[in-house]
C-alpha atoms as a PDB file:
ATOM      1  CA  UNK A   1       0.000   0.000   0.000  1.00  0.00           C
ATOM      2  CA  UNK A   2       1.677   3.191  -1.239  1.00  0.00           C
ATOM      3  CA  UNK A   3       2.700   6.034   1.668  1.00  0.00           C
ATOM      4  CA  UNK A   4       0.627   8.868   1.989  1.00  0.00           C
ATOM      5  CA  UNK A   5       2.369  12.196   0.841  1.00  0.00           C
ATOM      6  CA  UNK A   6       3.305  13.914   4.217  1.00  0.00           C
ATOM      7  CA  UNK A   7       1.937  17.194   5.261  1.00  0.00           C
ATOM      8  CA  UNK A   8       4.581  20.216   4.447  1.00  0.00           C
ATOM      9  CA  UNK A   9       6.254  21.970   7.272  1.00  0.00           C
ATOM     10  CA  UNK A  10       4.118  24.836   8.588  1.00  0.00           C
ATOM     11  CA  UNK A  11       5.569  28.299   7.857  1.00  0.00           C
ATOM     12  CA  UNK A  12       8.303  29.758   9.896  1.00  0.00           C
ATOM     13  CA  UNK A  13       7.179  32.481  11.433  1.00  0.00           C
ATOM     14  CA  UNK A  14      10.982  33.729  12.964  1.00  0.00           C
ATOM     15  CA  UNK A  15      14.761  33.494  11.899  1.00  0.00           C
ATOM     16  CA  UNK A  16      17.775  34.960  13.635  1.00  0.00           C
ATOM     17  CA  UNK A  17      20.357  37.219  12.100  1.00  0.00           C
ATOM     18  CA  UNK A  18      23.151  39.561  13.527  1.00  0.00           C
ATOM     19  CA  UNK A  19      22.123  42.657  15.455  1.00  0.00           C
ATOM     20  CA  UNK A  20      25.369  45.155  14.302  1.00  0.00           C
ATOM     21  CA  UNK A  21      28.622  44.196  13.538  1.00  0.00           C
ATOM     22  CA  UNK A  22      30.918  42.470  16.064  1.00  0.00           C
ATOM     23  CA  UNK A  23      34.957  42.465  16.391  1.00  0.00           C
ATOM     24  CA  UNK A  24      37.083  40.367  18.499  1.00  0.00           C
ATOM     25  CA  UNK A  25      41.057  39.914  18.016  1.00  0.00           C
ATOM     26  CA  UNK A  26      43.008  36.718  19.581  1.00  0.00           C
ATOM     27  CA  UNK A  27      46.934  36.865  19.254  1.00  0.00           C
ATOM     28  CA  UNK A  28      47.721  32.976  19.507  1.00  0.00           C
ATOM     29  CA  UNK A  29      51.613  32.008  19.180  1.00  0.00           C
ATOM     30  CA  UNK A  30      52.524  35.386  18.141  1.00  0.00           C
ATOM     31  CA  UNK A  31      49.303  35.428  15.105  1.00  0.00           C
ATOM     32  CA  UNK A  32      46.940  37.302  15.422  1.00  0.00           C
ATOM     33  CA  UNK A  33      43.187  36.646  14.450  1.00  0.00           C
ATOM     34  CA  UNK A  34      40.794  39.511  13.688  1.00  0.00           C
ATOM     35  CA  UNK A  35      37.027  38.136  13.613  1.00  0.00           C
ATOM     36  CA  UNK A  36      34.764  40.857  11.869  1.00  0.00           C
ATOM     37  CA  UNK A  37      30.876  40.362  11.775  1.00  0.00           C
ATOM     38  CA  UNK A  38      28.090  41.692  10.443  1.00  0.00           C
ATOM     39  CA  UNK A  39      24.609  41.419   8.664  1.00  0.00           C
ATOM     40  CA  UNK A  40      23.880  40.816   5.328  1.00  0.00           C
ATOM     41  CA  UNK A  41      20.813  40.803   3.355  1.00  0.00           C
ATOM     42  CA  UNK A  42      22.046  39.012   0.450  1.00  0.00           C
ATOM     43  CA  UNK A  43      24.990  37.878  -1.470  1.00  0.00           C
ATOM     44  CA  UNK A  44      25.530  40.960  -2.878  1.00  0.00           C
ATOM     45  CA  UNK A  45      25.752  42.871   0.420  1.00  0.00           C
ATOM     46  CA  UNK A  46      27.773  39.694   1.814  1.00  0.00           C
ATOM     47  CA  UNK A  47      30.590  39.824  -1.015  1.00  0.00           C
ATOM     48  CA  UNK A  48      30.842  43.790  -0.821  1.00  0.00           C
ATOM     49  CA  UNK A  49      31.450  43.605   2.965  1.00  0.00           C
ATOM     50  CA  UNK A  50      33.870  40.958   2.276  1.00  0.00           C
ATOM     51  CA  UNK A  51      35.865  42.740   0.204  1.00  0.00           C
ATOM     52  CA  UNK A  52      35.788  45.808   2.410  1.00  0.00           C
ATOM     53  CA  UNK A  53      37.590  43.871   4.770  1.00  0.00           C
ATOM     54  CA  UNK A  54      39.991  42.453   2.446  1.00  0.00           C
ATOM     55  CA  UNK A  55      41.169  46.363   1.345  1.00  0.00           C
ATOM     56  CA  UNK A  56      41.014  47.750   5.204  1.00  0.00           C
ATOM     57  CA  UNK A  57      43.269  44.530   6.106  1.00  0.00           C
ATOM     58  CA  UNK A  58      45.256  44.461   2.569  1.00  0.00           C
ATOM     59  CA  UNK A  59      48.422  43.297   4.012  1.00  0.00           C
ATOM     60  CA  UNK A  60      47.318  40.366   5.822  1.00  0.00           C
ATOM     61  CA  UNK A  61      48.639  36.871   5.013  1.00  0.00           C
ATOM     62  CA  UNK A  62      44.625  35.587   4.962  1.00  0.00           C
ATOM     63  CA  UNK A  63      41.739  37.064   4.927  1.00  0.00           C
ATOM     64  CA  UNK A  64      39.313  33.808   5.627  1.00  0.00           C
ATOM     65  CA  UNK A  65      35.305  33.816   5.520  1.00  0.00           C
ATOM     66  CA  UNK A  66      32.116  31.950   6.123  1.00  0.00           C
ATOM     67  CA  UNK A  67      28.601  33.489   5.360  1.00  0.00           C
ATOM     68  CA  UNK A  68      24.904  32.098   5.637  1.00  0.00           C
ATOM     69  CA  UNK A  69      22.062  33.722   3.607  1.00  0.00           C
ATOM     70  CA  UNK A  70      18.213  33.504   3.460  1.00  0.00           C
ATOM     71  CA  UNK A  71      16.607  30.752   6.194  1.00  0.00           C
ATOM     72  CA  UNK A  72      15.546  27.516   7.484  1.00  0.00           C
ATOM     73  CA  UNK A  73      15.294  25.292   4.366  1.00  0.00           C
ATOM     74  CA  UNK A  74      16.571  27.914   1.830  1.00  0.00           C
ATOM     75  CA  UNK A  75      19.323  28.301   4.017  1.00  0.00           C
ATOM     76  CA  UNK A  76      22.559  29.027   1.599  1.00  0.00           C
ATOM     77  CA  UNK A  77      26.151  28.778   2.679  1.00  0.00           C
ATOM     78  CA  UNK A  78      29.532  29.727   1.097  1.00  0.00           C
ATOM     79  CA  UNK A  79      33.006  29.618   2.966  1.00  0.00           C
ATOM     80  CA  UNK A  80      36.560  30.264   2.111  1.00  0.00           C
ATOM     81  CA  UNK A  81      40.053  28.837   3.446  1.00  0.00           C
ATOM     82  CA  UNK A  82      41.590  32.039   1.242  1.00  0.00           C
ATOM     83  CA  UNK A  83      44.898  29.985   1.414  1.00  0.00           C
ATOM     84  CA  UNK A  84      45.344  28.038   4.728  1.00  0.00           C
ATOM     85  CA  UNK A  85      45.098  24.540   4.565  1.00  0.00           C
ATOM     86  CA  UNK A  86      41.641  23.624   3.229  1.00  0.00           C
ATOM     87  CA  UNK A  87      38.808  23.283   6.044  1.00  0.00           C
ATOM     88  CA  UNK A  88      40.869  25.161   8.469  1.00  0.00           C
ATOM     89  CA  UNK A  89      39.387  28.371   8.514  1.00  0.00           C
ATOM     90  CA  UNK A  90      35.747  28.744   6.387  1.00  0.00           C
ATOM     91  CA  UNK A  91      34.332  25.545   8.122  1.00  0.00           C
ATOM     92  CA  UNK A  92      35.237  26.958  11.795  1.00  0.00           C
ATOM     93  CA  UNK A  93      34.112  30.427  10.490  1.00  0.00           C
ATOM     94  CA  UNK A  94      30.719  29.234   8.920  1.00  0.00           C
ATOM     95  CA  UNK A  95      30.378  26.585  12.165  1.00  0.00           C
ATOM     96  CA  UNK A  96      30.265  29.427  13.992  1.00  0.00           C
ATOM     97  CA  UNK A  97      27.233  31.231  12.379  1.00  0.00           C
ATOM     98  CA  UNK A  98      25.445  27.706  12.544  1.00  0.00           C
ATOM     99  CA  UNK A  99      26.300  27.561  15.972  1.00  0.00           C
ATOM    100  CA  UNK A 100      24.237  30.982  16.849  1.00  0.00           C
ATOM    101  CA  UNK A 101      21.517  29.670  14.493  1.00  0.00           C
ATOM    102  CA  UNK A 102      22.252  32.781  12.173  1.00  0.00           C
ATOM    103  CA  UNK A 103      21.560  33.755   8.882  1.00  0.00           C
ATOM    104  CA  UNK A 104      21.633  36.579   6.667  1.00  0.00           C
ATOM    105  CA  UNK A 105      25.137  37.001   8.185  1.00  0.00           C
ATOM    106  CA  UNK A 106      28.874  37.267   6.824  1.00  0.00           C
ATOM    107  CA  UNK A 107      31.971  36.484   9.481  1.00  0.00           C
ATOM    108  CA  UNK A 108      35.590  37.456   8.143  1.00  0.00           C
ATOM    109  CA  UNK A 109      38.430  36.214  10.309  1.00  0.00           C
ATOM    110  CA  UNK A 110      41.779  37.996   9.410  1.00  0.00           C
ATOM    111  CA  UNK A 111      45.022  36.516  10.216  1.00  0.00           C
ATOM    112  CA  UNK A 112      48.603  38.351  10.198  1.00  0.00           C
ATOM    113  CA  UNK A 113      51.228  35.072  10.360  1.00  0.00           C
ATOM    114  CA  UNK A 114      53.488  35.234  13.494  1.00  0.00           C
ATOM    115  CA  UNK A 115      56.022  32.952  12.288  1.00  0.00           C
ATOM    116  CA  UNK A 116      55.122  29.748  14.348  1.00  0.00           C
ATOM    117  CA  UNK A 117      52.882  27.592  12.361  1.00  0.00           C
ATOM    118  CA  UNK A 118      50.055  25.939  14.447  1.00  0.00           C
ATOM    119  CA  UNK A 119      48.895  23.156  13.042  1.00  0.00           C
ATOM    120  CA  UNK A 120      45.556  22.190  11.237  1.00  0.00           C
ATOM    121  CA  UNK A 121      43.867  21.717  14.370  1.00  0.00           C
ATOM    122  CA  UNK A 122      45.185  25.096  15.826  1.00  0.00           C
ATOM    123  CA  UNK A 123      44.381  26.243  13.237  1.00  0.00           C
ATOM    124  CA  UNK A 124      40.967  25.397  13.295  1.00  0.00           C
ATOM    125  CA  UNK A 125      40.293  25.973  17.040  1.00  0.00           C
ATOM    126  CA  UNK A 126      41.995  29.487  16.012  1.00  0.00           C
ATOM    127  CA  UNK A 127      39.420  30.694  13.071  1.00  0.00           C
ATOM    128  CA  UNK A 128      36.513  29.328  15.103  1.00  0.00           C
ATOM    129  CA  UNK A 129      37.145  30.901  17.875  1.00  0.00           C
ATOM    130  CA  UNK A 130      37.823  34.610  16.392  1.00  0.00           C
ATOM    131  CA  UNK A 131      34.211  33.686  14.807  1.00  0.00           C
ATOM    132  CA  UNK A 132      32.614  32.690  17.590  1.00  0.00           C
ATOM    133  CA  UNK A 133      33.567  35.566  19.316  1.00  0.00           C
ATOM    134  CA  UNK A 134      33.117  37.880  16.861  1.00  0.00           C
ATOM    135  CA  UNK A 135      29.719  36.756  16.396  1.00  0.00           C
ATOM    136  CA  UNK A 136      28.722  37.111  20.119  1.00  0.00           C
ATOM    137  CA  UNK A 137      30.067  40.933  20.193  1.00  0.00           C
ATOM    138  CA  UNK A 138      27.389  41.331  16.949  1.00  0.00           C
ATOM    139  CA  UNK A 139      24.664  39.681  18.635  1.00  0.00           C
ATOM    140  CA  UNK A 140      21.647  38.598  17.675  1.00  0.00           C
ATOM    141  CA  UNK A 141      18.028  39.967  16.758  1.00  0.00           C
ATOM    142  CA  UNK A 142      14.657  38.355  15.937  1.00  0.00           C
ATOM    143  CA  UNK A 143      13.346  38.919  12.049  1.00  0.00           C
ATOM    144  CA  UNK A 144       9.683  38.121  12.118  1.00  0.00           C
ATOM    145  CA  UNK A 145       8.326  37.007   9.013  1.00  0.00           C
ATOM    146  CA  UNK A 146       4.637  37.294   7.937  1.00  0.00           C
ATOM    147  CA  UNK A 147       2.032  39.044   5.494  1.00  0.00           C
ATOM    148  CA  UNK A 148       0.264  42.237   5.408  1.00  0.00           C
ATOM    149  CA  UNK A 149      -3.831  42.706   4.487  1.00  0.00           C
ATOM    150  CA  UNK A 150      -6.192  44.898   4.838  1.00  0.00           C
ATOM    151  CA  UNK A 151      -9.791  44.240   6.364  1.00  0.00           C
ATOM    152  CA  UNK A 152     -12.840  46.404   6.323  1.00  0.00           C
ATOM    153  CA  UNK A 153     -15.670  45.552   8.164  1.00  0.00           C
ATOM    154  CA  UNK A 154     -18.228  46.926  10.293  1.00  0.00           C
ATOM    155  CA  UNK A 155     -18.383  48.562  13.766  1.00  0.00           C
ATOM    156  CA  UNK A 156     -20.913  45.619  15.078  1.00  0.00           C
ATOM    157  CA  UNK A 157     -17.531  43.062  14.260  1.00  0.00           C
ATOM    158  CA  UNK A 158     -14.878  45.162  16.005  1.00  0.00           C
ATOM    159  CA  UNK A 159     -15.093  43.077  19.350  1.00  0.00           C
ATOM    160  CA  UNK A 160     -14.942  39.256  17.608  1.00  0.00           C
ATOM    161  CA  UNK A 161     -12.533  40.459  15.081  1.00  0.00           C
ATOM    162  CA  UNK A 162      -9.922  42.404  17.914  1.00  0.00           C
ATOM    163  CA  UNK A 163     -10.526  39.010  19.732  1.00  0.00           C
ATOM    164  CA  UNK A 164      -9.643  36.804  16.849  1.00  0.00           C
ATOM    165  CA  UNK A 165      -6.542  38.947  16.050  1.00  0.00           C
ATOM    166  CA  UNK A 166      -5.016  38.391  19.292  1.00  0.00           C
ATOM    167  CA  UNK A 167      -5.675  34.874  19.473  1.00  0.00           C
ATOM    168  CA  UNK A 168      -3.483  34.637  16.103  1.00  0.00           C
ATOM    169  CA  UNK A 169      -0.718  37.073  17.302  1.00  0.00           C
ATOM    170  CA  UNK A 170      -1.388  39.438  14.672  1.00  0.00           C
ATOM    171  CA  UNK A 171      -1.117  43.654  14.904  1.00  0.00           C
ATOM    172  CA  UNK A 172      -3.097  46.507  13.996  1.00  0.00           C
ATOM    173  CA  UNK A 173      -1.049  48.544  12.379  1.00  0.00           C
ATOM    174  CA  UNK A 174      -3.122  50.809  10.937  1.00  0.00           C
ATOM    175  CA  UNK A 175      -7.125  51.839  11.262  1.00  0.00           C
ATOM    176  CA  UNK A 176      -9.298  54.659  10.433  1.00  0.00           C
ATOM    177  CA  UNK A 177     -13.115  54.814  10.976  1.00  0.00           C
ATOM    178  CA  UNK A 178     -16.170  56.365   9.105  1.00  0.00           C
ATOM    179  CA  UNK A 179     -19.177  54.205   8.426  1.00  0.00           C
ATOM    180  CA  UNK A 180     -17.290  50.967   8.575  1.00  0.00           C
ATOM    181  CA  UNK A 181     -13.604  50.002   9.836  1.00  0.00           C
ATOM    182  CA  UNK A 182     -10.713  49.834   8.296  1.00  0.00           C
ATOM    183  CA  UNK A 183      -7.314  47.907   9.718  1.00  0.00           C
ATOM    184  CA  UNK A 184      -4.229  47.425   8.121  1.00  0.00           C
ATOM    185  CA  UNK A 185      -3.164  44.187  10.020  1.00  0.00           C
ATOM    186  CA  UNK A 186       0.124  42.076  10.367  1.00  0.00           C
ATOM    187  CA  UNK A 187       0.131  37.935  10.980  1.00  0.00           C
ATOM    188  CA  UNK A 188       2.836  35.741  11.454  1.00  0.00           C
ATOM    189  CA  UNK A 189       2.805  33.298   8.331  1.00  0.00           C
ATOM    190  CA  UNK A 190       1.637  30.261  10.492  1.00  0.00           C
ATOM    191  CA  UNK A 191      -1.320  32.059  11.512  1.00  0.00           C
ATOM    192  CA  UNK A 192      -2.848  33.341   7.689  1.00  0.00           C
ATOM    193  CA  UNK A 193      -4.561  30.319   6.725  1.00  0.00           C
ATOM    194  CA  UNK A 194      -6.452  30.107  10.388  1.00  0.00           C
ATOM    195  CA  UNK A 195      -7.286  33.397  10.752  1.00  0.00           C
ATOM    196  CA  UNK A 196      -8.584  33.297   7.158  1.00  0.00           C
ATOM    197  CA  UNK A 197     -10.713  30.289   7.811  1.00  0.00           C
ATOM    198  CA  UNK A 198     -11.585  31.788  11.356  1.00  0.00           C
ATOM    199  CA  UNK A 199     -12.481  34.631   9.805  1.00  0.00           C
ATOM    200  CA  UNK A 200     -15.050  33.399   6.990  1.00  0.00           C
ATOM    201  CA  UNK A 201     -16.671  31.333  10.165  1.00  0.00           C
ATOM    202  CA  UNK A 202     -17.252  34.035  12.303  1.00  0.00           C
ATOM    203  CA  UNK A 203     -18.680  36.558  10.083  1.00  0.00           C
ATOM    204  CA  UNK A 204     -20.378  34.289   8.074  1.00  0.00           C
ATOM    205  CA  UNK A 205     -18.409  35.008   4.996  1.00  0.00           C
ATOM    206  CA  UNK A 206     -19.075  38.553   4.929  1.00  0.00           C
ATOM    207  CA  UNK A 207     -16.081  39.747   5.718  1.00  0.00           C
ATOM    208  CA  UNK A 208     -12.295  38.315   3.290  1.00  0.00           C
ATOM    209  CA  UNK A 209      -9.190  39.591   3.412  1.00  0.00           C
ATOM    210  CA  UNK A 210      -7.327  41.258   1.098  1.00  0.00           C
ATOM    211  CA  UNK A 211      -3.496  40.608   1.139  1.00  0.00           C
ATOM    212  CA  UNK A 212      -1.062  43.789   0.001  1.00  0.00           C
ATOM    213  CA  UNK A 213       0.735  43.442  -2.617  1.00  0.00           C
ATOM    214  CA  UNK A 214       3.906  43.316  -0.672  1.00  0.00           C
ATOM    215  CA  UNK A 215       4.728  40.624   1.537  1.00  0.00           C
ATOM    216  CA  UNK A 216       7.877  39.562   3.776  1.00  0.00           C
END
């Protein structure tokens, strides 16, 4: 008997990216290790930060980097060793972006040579450090994702509709009033569909929603 297709995931409704930008510097066996972080919105903004760094820092023997771009399942990742021994110094950099669960976020992690070579492994432990700490100097924030509409109903609906908003964490973020009402609401992706279908029940259909054209 063939399988059932399984339900897709609901909607996120969160992600976590970078607050600012974040510095830390570790001098290790006479190297030091600059980690530089920051926010990035997409692989555009990623590479040109990138290559800010590499000019400011232009005579450093490596300028190393791990970035992580869009979310959850369309989560995409790029990393570079920029001449150390490969998986030395992107992995640890990008590990340490996965470790804070962020995206939409570049790490850089510059390294002037000492003259003591440390190893793969310090090596490693070296990068992903510098990231590590670089990203917790950054810090994070909380993106909410959702959908805008609009809703226009009248004033006898104002109590079951400010009820039903709240009970699907959405926002008012705009209203005027005349004959009827009119709200410009917010609501977390997971909650569209059930409001929606919460909505048609307790009006009776008389009342849809209309979706703005832009959405995020």
């Amino acid at each position: 008997m063939p399988t059932p297709p399984s339900s897709p995931p609901p909607p996120e409704d969160h992600y976590l990216t970078l607050a600012g930008e974040g510095r830390h510097e570790l001098k290790i066996k006479r190297s030091r290790f600059i980690g530089l972080a920051a926010p990035a919105a997409d692989e555009a903004a990623a590479r040109q930060w990138i290559h800010e760094q590499e000019r400011r820092f232009h005579d450093a023997r490596h300028v190393c980097y791990g970035w992580r771009l869009s979310h959850h399942e369309n989560i995409l990742e790029n990393r570079s060793d920029a001449g150390e021994p490969s998986g030395t110094a992107g992995e640890p950099i990008l590990a340490a972006l996965r470790k804070a669960e962020a995206s939409d976020a570049v790490v850089v992690v510059v390294r002037y040579f000492g003259g003591i070579k440390l190893g793969t492994g310090g090596l490693s432990r070296a990068y992903g450090e510098a990231a590590e700490l670089a990203v917790t100097a950054a810090g994070t924030r909380t993106v909410l994702l959702g959908r805008r509409f609009e809703l226009t109903f009248p004033y006898a609906l104002r109590k079951t509709l400010d009820h039903l908003l709240q009970r699907c964490r959405g926002e008012i973020e705009d209203e005027s009033y005349s004959e009827i009402i009119h709200w410009r609401i917010w609501l977390p992706h997971s909650q569209c569909e059930p409001f929606a279908r919460q909505l048609t029940e307790s009006t009776a259909g008389t009342v849809s929603l209309r979706e703005e054209p832009e959405s995020f």
